[in-house]
Protein backbone atom coordinates (compact mmCIF):
# COMPACT_ATOMS: atom_id res chain seq x y z
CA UNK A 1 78.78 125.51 77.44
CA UNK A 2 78.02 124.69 80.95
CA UNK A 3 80.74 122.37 82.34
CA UNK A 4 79.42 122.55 86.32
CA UNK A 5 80.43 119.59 87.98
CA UNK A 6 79.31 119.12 91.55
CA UNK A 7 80.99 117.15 94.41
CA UNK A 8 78.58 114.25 95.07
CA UNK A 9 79.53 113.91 91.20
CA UNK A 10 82.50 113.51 91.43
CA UNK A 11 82.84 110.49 94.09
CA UNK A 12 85.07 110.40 96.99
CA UNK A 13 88.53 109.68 96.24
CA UNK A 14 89.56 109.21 100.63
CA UNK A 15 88.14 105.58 100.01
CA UNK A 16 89.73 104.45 97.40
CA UNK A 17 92.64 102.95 98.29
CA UNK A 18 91.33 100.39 100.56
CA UNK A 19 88.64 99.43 97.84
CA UNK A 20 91.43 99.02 95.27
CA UNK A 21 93.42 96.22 97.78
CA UNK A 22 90.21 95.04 98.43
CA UNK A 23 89.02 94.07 94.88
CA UNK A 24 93.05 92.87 94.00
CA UNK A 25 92.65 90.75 96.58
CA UNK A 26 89.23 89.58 95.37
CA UNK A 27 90.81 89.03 91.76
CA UNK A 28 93.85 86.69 93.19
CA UNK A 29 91.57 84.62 94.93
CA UNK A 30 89.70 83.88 91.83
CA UNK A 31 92.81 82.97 90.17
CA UNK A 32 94.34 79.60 89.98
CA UNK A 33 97.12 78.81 92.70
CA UNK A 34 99.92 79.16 90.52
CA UNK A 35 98.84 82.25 89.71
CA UNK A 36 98.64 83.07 93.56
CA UNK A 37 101.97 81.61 94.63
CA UNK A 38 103.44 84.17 91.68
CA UNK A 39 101.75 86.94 92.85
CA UNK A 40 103.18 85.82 96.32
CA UNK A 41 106.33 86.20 95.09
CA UNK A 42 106.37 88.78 94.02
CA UNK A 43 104.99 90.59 97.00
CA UNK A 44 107.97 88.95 98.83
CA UNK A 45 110.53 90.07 96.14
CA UNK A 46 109.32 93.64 96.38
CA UNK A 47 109.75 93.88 100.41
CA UNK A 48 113.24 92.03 99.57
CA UNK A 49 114.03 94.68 97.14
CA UNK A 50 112.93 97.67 99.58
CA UNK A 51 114.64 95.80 102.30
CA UNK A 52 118.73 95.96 100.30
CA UNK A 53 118.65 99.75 99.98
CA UNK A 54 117.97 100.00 103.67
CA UNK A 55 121.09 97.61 104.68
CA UNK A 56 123.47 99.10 101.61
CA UNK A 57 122.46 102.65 103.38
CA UNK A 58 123.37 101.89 106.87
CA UNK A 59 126.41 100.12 105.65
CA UNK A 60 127.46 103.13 103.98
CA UNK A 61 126.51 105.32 106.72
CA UNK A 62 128.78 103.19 109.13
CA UNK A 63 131.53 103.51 106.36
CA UNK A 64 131.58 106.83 106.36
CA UNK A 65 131.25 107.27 110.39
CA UNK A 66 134.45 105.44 110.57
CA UNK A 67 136.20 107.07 107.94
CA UNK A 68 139.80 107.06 109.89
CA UNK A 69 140.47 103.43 109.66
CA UNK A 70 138.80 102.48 106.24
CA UNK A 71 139.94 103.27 102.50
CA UNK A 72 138.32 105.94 100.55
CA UNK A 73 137.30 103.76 97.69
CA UNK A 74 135.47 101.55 100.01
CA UNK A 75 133.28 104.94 101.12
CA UNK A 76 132.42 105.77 97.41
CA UNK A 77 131.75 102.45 96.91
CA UNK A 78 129.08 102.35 99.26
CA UNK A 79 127.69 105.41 98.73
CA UNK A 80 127.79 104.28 94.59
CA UNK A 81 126.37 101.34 95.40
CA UNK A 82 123.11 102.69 97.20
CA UNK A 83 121.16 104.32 94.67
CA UNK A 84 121.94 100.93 92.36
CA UNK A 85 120.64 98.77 95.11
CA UNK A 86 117.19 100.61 94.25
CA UNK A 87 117.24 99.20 90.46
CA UNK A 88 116.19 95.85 91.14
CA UNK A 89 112.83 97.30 93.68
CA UNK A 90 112.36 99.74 90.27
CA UNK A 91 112.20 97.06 88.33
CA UNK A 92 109.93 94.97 89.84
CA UNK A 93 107.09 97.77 90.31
């Protein structure tokens, strides 16, 4: 069995990412606006949810800089409370 497969077969996978936006975009704009708006939402829940890990981290970076003059539990806290602040951005993709 001769299973050859050549390259201009195959297709080029370095475009493909910018064709994908490209026809998701396409398919909101043929939906109906309250489709839209959701899918607006979304988008702006998803940088919101990327956005809380980043803030949770740097507070429990400064935490733990100024370890001296604040409680332990406070420290763990924050550094607990970082990988959580990830569930809601997992749950939305």
């Amino acid at each position: 069995m001769n299973s050859a497969v050549s390259l201009s077969e195959t297709g080029s996978t370095v475009g493909l990412k910018p064709n994908l936006r490209a026809q998701l975009a396409e398919y909101v704009a043929q939906q109906p606006p309250a489709k839209q708006s959701f899918h607006k939402w979304m988008r702006i829940l998803e940088w919101v949810s990327l956005a809380l890990p980043v803030g949770v981290f740097a507070v429990a970076l400064y935490l733990s800089f100024t370890w001296k003059s604040v409680p332990g539990q406070a420290i763990a806290a924050a550094w607990f409370c970082f990988p959580v602040s990830l569930t809601p951005f997992f749950l939305l993709v």
